[in-house]
Protein backbone atom coordinates (compact mmCIF):
# COMPACT_ATOMS: atom_id res chain seq x y z
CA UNK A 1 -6.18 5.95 -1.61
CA UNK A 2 -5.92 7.87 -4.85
CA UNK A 3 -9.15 10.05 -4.09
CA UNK A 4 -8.12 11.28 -0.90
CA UNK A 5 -4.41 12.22 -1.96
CA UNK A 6 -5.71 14.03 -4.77
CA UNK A 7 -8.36 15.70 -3.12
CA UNK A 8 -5.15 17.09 -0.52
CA UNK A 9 -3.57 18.42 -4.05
CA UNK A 10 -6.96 20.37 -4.78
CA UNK A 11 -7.38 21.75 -1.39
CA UNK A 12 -3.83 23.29 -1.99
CA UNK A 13 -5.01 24.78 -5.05
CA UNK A 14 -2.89 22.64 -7.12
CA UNK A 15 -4.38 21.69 -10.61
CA UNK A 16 -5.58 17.77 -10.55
CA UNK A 17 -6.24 16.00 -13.67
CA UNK A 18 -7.62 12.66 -12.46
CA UNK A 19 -7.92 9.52 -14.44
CA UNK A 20 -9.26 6.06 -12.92
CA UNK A 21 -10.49 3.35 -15.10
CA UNK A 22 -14.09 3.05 -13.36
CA UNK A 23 -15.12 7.02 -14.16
CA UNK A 24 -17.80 7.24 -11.56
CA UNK A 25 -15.61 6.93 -8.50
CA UNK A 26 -14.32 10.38 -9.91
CA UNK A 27 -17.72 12.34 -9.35
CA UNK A 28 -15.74 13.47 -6.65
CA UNK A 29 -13.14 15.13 -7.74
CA UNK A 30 -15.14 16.78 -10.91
CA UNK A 31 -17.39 17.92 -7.65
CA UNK A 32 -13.88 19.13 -5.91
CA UNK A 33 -12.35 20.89 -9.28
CA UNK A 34 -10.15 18.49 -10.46
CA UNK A 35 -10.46 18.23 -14.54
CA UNK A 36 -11.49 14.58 -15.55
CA UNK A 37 -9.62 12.32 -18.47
CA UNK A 38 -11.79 9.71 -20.07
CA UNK A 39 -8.51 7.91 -21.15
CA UNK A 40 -5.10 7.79 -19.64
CA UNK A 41 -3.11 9.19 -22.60
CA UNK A 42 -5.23 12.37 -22.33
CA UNK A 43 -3.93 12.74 -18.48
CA UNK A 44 -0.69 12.44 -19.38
CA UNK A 45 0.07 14.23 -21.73
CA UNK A 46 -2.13 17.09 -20.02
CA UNK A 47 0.24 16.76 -16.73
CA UNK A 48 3.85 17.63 -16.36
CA UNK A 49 3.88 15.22 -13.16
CA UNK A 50 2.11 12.16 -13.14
CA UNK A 51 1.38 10.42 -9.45
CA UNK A 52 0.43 6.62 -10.08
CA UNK A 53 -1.52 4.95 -7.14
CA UNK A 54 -2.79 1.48 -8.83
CA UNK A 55 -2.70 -1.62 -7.51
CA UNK A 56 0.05 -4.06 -8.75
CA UNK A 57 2.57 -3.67 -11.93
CA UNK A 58 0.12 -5.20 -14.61
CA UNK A 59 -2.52 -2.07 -14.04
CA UNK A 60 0.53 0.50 -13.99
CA UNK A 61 2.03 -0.84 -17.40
CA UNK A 62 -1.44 -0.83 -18.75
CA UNK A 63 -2.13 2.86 -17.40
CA UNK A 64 0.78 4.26 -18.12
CA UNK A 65 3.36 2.22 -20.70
CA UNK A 66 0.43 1.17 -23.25
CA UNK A 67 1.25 1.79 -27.03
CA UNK A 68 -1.17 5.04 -26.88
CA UNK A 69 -0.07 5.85 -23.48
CA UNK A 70 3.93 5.68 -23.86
CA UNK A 71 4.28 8.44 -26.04
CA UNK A 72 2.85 10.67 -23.76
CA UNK A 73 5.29 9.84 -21.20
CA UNK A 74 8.06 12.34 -22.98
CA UNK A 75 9.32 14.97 -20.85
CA UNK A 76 7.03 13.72 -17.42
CA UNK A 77 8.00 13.26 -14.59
CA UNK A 78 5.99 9.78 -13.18
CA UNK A 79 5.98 9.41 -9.56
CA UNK A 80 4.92 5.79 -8.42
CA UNK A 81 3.14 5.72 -5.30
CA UNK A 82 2.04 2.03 -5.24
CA UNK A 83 3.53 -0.96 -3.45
CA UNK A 84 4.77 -3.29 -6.06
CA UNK A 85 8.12 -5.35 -5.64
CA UNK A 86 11.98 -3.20 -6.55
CA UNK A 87 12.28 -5.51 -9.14
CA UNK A 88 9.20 -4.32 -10.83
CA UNK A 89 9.79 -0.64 -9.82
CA UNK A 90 13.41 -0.88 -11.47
CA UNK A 91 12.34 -1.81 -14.50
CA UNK A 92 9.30 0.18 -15.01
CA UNK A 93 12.15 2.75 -14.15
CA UNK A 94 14.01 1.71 -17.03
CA UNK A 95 10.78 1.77 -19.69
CA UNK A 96 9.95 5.02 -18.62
CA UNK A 97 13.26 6.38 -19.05
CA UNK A 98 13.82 4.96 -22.69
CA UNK A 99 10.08 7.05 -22.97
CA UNK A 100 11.64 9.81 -22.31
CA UNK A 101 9.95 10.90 -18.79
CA UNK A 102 11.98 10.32 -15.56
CA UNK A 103 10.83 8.35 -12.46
CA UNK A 104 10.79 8.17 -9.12
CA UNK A 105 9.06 5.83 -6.23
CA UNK A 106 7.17 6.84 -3.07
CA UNK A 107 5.16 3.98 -1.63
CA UNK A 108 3.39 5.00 1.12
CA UNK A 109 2.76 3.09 4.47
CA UNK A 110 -0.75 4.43 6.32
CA UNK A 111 -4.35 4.37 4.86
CA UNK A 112 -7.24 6.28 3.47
CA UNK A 113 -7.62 8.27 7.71
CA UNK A 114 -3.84 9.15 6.74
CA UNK A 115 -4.27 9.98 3.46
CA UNK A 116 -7.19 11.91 4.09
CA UNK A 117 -5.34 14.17 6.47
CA UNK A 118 -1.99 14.15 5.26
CA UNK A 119 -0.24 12.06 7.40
CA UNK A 120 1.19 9.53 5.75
CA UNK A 121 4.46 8.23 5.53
CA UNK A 122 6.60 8.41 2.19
CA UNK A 123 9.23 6.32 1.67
CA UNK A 124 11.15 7.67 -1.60
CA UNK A 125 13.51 6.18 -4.31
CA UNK A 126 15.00 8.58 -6.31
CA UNK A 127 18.16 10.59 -6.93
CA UNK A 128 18.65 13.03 -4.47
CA UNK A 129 18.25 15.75 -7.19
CA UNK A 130 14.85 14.47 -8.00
CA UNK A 131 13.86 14.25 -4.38
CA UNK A 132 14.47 17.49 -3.50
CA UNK A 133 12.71 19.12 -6.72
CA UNK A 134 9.83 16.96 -5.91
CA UNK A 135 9.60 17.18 -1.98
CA UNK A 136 7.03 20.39 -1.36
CA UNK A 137 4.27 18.35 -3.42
CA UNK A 138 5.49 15.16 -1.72
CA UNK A 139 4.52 16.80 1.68
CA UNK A 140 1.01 17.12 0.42
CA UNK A 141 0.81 13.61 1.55
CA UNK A 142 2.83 12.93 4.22
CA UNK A 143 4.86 15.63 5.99
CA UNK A 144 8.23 13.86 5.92
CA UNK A 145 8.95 12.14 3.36
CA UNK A 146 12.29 10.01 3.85
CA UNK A 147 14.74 9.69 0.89
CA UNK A 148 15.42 5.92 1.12
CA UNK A 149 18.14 5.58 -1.81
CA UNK A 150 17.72 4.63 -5.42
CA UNK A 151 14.92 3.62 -7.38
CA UNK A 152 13.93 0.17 -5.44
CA UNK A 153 14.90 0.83 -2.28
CA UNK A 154 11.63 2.51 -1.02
CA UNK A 155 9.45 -0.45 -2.80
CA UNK A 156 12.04 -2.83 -0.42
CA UNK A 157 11.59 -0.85 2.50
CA UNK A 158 8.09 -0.65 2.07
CA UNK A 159 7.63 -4.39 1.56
CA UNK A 160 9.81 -4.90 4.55
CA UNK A 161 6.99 -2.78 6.45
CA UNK A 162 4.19 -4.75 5.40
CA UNK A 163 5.77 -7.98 6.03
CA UNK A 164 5.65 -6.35 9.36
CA UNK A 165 1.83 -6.34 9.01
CA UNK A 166 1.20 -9.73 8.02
CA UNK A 167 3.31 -11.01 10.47
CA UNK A 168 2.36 -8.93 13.51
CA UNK A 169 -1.20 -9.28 12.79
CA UNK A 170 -1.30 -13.09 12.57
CA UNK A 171 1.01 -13.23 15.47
CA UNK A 172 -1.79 -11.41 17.77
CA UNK A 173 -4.56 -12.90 16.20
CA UNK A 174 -2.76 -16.45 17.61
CA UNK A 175 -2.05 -15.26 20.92
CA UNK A 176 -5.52 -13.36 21.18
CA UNK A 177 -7.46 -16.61 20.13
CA UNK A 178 -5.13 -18.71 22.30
CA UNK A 179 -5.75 -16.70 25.32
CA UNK A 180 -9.73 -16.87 23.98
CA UNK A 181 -9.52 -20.79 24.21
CA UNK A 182 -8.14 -21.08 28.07
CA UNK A 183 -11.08 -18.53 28.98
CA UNK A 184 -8.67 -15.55 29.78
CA UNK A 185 -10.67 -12.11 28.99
CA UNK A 186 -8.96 -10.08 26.70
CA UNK A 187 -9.05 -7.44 28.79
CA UNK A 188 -6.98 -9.00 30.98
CA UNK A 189 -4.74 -10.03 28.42
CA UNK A 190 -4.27 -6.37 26.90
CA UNK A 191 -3.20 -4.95 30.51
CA UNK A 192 -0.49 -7.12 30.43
CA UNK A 193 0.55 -6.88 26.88
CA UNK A 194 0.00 -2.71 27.27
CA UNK A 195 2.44 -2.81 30.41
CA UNK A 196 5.30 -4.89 28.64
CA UNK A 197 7.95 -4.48 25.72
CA UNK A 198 5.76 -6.55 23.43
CA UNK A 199 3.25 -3.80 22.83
CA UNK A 200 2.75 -2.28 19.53
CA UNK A 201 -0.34 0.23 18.69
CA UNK A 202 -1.77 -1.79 15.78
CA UNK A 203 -2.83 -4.70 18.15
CA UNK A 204 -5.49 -1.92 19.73
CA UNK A 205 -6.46 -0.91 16.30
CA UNK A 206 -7.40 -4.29 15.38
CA UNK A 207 -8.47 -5.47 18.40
CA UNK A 208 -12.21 -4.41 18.48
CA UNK A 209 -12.41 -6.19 14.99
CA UNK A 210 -11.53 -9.25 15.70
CA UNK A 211 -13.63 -9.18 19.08
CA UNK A 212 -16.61 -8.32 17.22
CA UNK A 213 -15.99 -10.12 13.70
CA UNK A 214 -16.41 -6.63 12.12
CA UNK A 215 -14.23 -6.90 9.06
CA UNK A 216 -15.82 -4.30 6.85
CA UNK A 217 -14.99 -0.86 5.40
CA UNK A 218 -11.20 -2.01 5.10
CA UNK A 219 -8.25 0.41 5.05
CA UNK A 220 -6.01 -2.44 3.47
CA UNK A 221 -8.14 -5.58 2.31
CA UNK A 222 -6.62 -9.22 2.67
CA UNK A 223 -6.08 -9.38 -0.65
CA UNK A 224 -3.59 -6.74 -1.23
CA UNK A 225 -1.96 -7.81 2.17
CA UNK A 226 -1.67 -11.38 0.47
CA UNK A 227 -0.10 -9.48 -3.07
CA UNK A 228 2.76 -8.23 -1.07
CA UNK A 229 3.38 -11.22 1.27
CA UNK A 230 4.12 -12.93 -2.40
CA UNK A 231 6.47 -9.79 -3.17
CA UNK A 232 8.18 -9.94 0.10
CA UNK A 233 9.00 -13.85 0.15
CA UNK A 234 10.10 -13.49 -4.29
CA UNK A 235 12.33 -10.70 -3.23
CA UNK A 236 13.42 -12.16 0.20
CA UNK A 237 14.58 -15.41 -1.41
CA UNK A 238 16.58 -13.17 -3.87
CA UNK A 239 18.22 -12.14 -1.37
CA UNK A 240 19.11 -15.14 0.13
CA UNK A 241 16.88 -15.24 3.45
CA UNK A 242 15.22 -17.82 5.41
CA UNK A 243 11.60 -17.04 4.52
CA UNK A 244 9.72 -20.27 6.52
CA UNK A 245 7.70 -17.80 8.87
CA UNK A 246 6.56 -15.62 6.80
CA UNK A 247 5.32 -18.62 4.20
CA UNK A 248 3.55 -19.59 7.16
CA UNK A 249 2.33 -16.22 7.21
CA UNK A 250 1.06 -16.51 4.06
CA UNK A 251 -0.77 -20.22 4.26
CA UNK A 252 -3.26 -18.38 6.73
CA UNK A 253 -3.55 -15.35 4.17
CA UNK A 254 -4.68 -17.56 1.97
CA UNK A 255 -7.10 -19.42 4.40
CA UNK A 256 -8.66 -16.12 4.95
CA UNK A 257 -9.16 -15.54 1.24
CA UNK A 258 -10.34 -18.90 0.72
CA UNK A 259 -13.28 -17.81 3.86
CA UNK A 260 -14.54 -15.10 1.28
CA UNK A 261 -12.61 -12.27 3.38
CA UNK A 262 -10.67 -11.17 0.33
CA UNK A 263 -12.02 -7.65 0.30
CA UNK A 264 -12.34 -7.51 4.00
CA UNK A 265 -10.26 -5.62 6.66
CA UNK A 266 -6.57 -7.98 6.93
CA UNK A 267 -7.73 -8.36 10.52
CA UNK A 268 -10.03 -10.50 9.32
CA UNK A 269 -6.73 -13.03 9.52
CA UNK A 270 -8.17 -13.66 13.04
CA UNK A 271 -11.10 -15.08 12.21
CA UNK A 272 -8.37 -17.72 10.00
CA UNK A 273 -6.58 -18.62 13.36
CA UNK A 274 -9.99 -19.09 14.91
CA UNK A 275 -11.11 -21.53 12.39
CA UNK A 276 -8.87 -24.15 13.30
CA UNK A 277 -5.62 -25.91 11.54
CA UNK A 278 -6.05 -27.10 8.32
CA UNK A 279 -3.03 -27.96 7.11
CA UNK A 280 -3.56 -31.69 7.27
């Protein structure tokens, strides 16, 4: 995700300085313009706004709040753009802050097609003040980015989207390999679910994947989808809800993982439901 969205800043002749900790998957962006850090310090403290797309809190702390790293963050402004739980975001928040820099969140919800052509959609925790100073370079990404409140609320809202995800997905993989078992073509079974209430655009995305067992190239691997299921239901039983379906959810996640599909495309959950119940 991180290539893409900074190859959108280059193309509108904004100055990139790119840091990832495996150097080669920045060829490029060197090959687009974009000045390359061999350490994350150097990025830093070359940037006056720093976009974070990593994968969970551990790599951002290490990227960004390390001993060497820290006392770069002075005077930045840090924009996280990863999906990690409001607890986590709140108190990265805080570190940052006693830094010096200021933060703000803007998880996204769309993939690498999206991010590629500028289309996805930001969800953004901040002040309003910050939003607003921060919103033309924000719409290099996505062009509407929606002010969701404070610092946590756009990691909740985005975890509430993804729950959407997991749950949809597994819910159409069931009825899809259900319908598969009583010899009703899916055709057949799309016409109807097309023409009714029920019908939401991700089940045609996914559907020629799970026909065909083609779970490579993934846009959002199970593994990630698995990270924030485990966010979700943390934060979900904070706030006091009944979280049995979406642990149930998760135990076919985690099937999927255990079937080697952990990189693979989350519609790969299908091929989970088609395997049979395990639980006993």
């Amino acid at each position: 995700m991180g290539q893409p969205m900074a190859q959108r800043l280059l193309a509108a002749n904004i100055p990139v300085i790119a840091y990832n900790r495996t150097l080669e998957k920045l060829e490029p962006l060197k090959a687009a313009g974009a000045e390359i850090a061999a350490k994350p310090y150097q990025a830093i403290r070359a940037a006056d706004c720093v976009i974070l797309m990593l994968t969970n809190a551990a790599a951002i702390y290490s990227v960004l709040l390390s001993d060497r790293s820290s006392g770069a963050v002075q005077g930045r402004s840090i924009i996280q753009m990863g999906t990690i739980s409001p607890t986590e975001s709140k108190e990265i928040q805080d570190t940052v802050e006693i830094a010096g820099g200021e933060y703000l969140e803007a998880p996204v919800l769309g993939s690498i097609p999206e991010a590629r052509t500028g289309k996805l959609i930001l969800m953004v925790g901040a002040y309003r003040e910050q939003y607003y100073r921060h919103l033309d370079l924000l719409k290099n990404f996505g062009p509407e980015p929606v002010l969701a409140g404070r610092v946590g609320s756009a990691s909740a809202l985005k975890l509430a989207m993804n729950q959407l995800i997991a749950s949809m997905t597994t819910a159409f993989a069931l009825s899809l390999g259900f319908i598969r078992r009583y010899g009703i073509e899916a055709d057949l079974f799309m016409q109807v679910l097309r023409n009714s209430a029920l019908y939401a655009p991700t089940f045609d995305k996914k559907l020629s994947r799970m026909l065909n067992d083609n779970y490579d190239n993934p846009n959002f691997p199970i593994k990630h989808l698995l990270k924030d299921t485990d966010f979700f239901i943390e934060e979900a039983k904070l706030a006091d809800l009944n979280v049995h379906s979406i642990e149930g959810v998760k135990q076919i996640i985690e099937m999927a993982m255990k079937m080697s599909f952990a990189y693979a495309d989350y519609s790969s959950i299908f091929a989970a439901i088609e395997s049979g119940d395990h639980s006993n």
